[in-house]
PDB file of N, CA and C in Angstrom:
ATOM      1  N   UNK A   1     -60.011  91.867-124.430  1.00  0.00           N
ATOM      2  CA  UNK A   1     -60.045  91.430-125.814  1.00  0.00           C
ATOM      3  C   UNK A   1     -58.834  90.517-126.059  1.00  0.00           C
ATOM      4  N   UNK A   2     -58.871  89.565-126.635  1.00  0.00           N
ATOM      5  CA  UNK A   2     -58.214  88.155-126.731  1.00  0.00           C
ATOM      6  C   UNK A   2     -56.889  89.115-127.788  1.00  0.00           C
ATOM      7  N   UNK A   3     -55.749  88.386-127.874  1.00  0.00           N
ATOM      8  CA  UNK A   3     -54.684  89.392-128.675  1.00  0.00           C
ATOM      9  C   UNK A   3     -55.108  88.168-130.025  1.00  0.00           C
ATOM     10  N   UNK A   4     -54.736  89.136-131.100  1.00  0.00           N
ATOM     11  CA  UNK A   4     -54.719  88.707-132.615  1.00  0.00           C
ATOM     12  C   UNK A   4     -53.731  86.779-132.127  1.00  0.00           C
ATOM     13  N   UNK A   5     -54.112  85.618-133.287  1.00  0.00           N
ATOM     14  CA  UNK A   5     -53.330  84.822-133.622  1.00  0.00           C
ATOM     15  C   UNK A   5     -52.513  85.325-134.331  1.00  0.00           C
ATOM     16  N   UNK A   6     -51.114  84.299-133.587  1.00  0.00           N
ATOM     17  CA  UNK A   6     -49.709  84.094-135.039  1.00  0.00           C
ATOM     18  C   UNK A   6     -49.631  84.329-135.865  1.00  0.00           C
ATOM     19  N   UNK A   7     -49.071  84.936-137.155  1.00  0.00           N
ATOM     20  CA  UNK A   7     -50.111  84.219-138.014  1.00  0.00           C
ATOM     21  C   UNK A   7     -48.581  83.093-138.453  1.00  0.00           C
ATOM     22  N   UNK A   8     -49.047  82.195-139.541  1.00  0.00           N
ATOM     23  CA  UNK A   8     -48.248  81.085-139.743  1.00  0.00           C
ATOM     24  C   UNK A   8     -47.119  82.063-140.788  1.00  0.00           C
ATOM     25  N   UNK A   9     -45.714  81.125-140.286  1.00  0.00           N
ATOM     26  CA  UNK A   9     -44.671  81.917-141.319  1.00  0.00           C
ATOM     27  C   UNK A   9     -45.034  81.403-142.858  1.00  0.00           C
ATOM     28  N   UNK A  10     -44.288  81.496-143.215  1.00  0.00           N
ATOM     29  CA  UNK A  10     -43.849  81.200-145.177  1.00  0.00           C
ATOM     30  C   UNK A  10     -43.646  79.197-145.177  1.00  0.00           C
ATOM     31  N   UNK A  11     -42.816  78.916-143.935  1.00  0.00           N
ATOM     32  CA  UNK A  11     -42.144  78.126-144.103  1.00  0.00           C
ATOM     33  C   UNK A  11     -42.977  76.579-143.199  1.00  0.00           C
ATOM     34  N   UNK A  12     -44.631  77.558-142.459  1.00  0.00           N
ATOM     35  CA  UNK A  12     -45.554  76.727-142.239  1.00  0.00           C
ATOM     36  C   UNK A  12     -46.334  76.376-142.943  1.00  0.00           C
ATOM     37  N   UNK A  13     -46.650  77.287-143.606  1.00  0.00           N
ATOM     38  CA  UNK A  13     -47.909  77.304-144.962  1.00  0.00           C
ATOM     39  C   UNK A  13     -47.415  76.402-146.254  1.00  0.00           C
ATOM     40  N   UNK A  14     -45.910  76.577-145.993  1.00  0.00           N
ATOM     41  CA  UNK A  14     -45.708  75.630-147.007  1.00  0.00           C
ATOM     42  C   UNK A  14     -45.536  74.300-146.963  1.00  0.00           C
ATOM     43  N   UNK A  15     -44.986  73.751-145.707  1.00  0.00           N
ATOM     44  CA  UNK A  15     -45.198  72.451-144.746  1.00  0.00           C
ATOM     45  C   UNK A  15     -46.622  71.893-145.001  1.00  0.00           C
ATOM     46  N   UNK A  16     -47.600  72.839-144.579  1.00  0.00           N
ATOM     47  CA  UNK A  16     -48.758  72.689-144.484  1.00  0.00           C
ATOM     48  C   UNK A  16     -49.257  71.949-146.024  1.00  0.00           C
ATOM     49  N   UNK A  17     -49.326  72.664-146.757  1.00  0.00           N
ATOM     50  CA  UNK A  17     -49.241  72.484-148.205  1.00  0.00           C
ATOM     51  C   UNK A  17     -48.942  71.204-148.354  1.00  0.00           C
ATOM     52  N   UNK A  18     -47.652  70.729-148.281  1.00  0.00           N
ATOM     53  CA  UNK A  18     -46.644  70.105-148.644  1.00  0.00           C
ATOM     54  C   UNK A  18     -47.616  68.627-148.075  1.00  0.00           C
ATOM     55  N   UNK A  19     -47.824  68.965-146.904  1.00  0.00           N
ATOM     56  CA  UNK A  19     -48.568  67.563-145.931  1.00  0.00           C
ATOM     57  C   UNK A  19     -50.016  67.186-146.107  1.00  0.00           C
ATOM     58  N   UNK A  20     -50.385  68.045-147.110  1.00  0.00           N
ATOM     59  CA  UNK A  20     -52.023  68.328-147.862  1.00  0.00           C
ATOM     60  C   UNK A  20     -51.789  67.205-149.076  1.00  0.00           C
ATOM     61  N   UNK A  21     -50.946  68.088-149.907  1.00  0.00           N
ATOM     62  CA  UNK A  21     -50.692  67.132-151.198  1.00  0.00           C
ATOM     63  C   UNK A  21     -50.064  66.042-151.759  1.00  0.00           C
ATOM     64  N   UNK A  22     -49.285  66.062-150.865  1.00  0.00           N
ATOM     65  CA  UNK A  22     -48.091  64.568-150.214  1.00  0.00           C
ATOM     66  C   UNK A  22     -46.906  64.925-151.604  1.00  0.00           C
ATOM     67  N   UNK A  23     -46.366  66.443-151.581  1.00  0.00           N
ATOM     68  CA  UNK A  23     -45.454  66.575-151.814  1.00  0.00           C
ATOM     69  C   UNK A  23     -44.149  67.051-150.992  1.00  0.00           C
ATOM     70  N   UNK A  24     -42.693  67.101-151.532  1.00  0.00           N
ATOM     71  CA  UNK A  24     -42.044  67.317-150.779  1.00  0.00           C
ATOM     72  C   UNK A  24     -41.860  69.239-150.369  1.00  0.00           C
ATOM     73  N   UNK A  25     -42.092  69.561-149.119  1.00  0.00           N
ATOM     74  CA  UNK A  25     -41.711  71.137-149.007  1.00  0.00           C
ATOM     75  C   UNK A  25     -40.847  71.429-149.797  1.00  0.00           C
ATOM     76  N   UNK A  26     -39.585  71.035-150.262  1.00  0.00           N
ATOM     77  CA  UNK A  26     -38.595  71.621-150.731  1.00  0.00           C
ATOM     78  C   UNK A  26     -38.822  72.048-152.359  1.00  0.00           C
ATOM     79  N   UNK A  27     -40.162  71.348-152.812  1.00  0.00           N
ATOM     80  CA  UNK A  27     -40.183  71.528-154.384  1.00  0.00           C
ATOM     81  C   UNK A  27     -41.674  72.887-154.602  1.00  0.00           C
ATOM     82  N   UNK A  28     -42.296  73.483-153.325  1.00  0.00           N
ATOM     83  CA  UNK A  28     -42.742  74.457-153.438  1.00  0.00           C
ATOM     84  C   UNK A  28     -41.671  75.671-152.998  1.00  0.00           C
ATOM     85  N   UNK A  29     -41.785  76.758-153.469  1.00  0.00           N
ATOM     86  CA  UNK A  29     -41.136  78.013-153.552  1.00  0.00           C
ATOM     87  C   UNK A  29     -42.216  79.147-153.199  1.00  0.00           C
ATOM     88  N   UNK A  30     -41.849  80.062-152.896  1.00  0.00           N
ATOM     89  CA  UNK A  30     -42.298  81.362-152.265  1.00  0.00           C
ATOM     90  C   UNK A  30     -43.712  81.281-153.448  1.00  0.00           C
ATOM     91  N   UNK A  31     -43.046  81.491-154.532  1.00  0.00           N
ATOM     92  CA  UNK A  31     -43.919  81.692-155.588  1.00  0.00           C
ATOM     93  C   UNK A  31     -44.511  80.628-156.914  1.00  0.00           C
ATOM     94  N   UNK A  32     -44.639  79.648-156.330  1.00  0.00           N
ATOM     95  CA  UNK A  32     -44.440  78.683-156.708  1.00  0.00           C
ATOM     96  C   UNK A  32     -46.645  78.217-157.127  1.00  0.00           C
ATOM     97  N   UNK A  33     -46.980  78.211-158.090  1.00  0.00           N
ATOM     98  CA  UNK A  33     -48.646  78.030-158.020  1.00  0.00           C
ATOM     99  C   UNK A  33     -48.912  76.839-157.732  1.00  0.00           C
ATOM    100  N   UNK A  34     -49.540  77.313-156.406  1.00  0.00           N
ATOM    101  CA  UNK A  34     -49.414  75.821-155.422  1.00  0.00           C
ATOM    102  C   UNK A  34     -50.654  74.670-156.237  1.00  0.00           C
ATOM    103  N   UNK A  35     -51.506  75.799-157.326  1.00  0.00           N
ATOM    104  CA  UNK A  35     -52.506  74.375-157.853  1.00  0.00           C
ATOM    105  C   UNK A  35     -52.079  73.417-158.896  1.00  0.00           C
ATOM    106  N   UNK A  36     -50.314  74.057-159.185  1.00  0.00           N
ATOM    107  CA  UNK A  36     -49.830  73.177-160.491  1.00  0.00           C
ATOM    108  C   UNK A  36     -48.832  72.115-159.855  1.00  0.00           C
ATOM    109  N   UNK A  37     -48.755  72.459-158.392  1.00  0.00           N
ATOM    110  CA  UNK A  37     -48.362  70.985-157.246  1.00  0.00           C
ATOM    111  C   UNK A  37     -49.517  70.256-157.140  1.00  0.00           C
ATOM    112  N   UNK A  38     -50.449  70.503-157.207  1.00  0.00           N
ATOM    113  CA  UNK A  38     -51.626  69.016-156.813  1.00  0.00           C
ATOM    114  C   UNK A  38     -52.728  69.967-155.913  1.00  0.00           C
ATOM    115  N   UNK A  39     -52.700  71.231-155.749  1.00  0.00           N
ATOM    116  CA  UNK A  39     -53.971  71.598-154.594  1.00  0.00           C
ATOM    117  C   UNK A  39     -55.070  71.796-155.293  1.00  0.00           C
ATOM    118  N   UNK A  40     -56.072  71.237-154.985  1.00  0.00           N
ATOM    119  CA  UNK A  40     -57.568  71.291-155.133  1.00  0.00           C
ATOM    120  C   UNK A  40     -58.432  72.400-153.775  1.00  0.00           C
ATOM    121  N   UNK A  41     -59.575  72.694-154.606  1.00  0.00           N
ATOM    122  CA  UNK A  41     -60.578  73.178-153.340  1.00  0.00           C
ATOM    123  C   UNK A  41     -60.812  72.629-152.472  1.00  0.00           C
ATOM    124  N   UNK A  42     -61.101  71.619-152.392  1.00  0.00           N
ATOM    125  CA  UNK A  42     -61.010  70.616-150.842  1.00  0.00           C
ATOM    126  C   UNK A  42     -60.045  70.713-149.827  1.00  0.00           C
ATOM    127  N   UNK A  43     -58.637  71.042-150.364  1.00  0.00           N
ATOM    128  CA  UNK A  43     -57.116  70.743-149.989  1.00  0.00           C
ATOM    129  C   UNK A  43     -57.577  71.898-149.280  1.00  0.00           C
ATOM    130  N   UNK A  44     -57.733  73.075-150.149  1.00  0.00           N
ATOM    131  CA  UNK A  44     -57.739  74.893-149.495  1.00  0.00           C
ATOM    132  C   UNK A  44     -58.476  74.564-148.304  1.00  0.00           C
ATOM    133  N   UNK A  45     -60.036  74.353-148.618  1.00  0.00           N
ATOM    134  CA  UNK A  45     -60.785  74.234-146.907  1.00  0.00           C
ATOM    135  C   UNK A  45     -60.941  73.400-146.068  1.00  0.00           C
ATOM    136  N   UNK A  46     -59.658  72.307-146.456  1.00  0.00           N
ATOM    137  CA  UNK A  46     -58.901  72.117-145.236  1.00  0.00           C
ATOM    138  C   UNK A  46     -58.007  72.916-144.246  1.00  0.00           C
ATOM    139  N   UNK A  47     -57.441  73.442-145.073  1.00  0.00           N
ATOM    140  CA  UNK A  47     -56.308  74.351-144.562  1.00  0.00           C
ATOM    141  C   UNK A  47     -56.895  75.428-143.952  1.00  0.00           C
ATOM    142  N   UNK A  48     -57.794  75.924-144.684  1.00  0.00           N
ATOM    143  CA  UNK A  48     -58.524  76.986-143.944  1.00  0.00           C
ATOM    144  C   UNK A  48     -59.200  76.666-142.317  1.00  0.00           C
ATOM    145  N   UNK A  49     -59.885  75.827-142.207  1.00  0.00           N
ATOM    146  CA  UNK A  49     -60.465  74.957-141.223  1.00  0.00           C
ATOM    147  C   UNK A  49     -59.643  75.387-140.077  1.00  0.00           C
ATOM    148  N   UNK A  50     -58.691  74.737-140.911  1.00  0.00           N
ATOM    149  CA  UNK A  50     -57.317  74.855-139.357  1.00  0.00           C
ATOM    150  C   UNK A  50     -57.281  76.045-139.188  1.00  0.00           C
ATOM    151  N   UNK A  51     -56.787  77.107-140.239  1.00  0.00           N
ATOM    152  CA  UNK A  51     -56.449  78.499-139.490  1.00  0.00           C
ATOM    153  C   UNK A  51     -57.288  79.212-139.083  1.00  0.00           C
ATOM    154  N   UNK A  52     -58.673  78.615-139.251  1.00  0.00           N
ATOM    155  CA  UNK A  52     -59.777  79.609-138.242  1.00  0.00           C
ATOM    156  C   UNK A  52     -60.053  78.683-137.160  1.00  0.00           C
ATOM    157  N   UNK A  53     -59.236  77.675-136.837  1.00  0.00           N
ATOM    158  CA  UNK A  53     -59.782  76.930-135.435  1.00  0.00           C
ATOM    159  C   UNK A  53     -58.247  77.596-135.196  1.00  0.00           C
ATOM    160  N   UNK A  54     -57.716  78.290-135.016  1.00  0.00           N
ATOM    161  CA  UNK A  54     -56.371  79.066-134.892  1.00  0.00           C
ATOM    162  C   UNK A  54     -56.979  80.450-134.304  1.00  0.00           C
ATOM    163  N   UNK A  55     -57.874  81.160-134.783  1.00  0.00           N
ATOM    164  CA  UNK A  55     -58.575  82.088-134.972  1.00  0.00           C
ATOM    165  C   UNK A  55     -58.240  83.318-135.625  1.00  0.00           C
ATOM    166  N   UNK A  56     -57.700  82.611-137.434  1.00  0.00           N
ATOM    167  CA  UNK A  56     -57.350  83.877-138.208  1.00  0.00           C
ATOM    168  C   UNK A  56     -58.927  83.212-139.318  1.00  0.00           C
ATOM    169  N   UNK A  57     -59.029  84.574-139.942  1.00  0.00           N
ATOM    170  CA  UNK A  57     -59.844  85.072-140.679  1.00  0.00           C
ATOM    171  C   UNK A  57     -59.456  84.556-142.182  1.00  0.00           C
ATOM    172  N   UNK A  58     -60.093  83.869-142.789  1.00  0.00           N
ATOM    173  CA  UNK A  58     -59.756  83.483-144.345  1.00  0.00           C
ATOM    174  C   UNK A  58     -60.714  83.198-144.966  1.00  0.00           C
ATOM    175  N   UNK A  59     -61.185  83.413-146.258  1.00  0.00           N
ATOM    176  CA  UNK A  59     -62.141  83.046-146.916  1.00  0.00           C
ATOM    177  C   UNK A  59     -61.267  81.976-148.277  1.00  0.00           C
ATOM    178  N   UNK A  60     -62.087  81.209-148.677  1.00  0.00           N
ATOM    179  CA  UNK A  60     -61.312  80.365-149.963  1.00  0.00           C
ATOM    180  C   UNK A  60     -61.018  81.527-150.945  1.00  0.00           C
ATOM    181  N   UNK A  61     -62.256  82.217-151.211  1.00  0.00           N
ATOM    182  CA  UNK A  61     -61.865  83.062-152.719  1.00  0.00           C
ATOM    183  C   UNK A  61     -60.620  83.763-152.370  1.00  0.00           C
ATOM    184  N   UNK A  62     -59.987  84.198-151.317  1.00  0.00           N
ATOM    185  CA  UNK A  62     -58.711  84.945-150.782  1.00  0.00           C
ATOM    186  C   UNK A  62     -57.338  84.419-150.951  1.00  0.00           C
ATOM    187  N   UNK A  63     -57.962  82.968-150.756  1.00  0.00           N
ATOM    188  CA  UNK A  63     -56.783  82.106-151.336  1.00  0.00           C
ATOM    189  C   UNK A  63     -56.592  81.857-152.738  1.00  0.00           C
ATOM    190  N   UNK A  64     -57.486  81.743-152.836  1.00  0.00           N
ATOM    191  CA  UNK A  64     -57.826  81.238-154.279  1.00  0.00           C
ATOM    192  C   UNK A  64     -57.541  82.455-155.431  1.00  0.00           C
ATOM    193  N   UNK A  65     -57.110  84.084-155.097  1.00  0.00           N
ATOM    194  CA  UNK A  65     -56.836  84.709-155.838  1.00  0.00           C
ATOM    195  C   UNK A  65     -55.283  84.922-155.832  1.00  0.00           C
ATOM    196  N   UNK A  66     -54.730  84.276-155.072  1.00  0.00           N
ATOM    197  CA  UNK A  66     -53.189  83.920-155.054  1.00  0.00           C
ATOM    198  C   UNK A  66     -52.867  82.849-154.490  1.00  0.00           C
ATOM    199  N   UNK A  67     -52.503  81.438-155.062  1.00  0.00           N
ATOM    200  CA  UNK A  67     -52.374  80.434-154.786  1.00  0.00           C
ATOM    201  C   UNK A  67     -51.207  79.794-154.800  1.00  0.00           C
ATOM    202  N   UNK A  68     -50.639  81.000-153.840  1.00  0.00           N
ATOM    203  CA  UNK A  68     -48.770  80.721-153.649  1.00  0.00           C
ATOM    204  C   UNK A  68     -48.448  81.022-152.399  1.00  0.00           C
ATOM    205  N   UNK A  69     -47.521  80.421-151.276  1.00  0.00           N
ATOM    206  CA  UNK A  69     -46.936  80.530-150.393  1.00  0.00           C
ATOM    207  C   UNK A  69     -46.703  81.908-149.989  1.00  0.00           C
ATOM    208  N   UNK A  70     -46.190  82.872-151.006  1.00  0.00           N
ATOM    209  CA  UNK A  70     -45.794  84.185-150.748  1.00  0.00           C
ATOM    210  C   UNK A  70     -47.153  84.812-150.417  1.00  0.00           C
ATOM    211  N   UNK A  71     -47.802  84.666-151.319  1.00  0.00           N
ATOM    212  CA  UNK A  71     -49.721  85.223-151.209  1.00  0.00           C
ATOM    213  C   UNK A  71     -49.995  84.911-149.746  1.00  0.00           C
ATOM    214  N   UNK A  72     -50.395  83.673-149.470  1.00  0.00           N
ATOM    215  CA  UNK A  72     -50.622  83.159-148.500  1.00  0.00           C
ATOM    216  C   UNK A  72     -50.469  83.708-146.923  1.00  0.00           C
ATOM    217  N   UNK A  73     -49.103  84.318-147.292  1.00  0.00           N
ATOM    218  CA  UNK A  73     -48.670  84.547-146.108  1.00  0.00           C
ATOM    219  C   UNK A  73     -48.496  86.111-145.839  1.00  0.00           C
ATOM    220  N   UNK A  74     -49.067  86.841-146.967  1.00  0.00           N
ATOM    221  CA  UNK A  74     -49.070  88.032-146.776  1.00  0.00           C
ATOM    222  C   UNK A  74     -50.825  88.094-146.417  1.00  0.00           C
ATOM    223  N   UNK A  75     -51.455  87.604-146.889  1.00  0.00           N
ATOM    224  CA  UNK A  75     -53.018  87.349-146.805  1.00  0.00           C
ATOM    225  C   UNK A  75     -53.137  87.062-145.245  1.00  0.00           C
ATOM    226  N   UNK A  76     -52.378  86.326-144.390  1.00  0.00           N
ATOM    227  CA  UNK A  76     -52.876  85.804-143.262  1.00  0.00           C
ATOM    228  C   UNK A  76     -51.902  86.774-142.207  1.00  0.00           C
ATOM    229  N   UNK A  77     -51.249  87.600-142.882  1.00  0.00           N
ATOM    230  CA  UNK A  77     -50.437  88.560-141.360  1.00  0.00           C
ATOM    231  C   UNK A  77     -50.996  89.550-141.030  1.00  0.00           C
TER     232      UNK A  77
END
């Protein structure tokens, strides 16, 4: 049986983010509501895309019920 993926830190997800919306990492925060930076549904299943060609498990509505870096990264460990 294949071992679990990585999962991404705090400080990828927010990179990630950051390179989605063409803002700077430094102006999202742990807790920061990543949809009042610029993320749309499209943005999310992008992101998602990637972390299941990663091979973690995410659905949008999962994201979408905490739409903050801190969420994010407790959702995907």
């Amino acid at each position: 049986m294949p071992a679990a993926p990585a999962a991404p830190t705090a400080d990828e997800i927010r990179d990630a983010v950051a390179r989605t919306v063409g803002v700077a990492a430094e102006a999202i925060a742990d807790d920061t509501n990543l949809v009042a930076v610029g993320l749309k549904s499209l943005h999310m299943m992008q992101l998602i895309n990637g972390w299941r060609r990663a091979g973690h498990r995410v659905a949008l509505k999962d994201l979408a019920a905490d739409p903050t870096v801190g969420g994010w990264s407790r959702l995907l460990s």
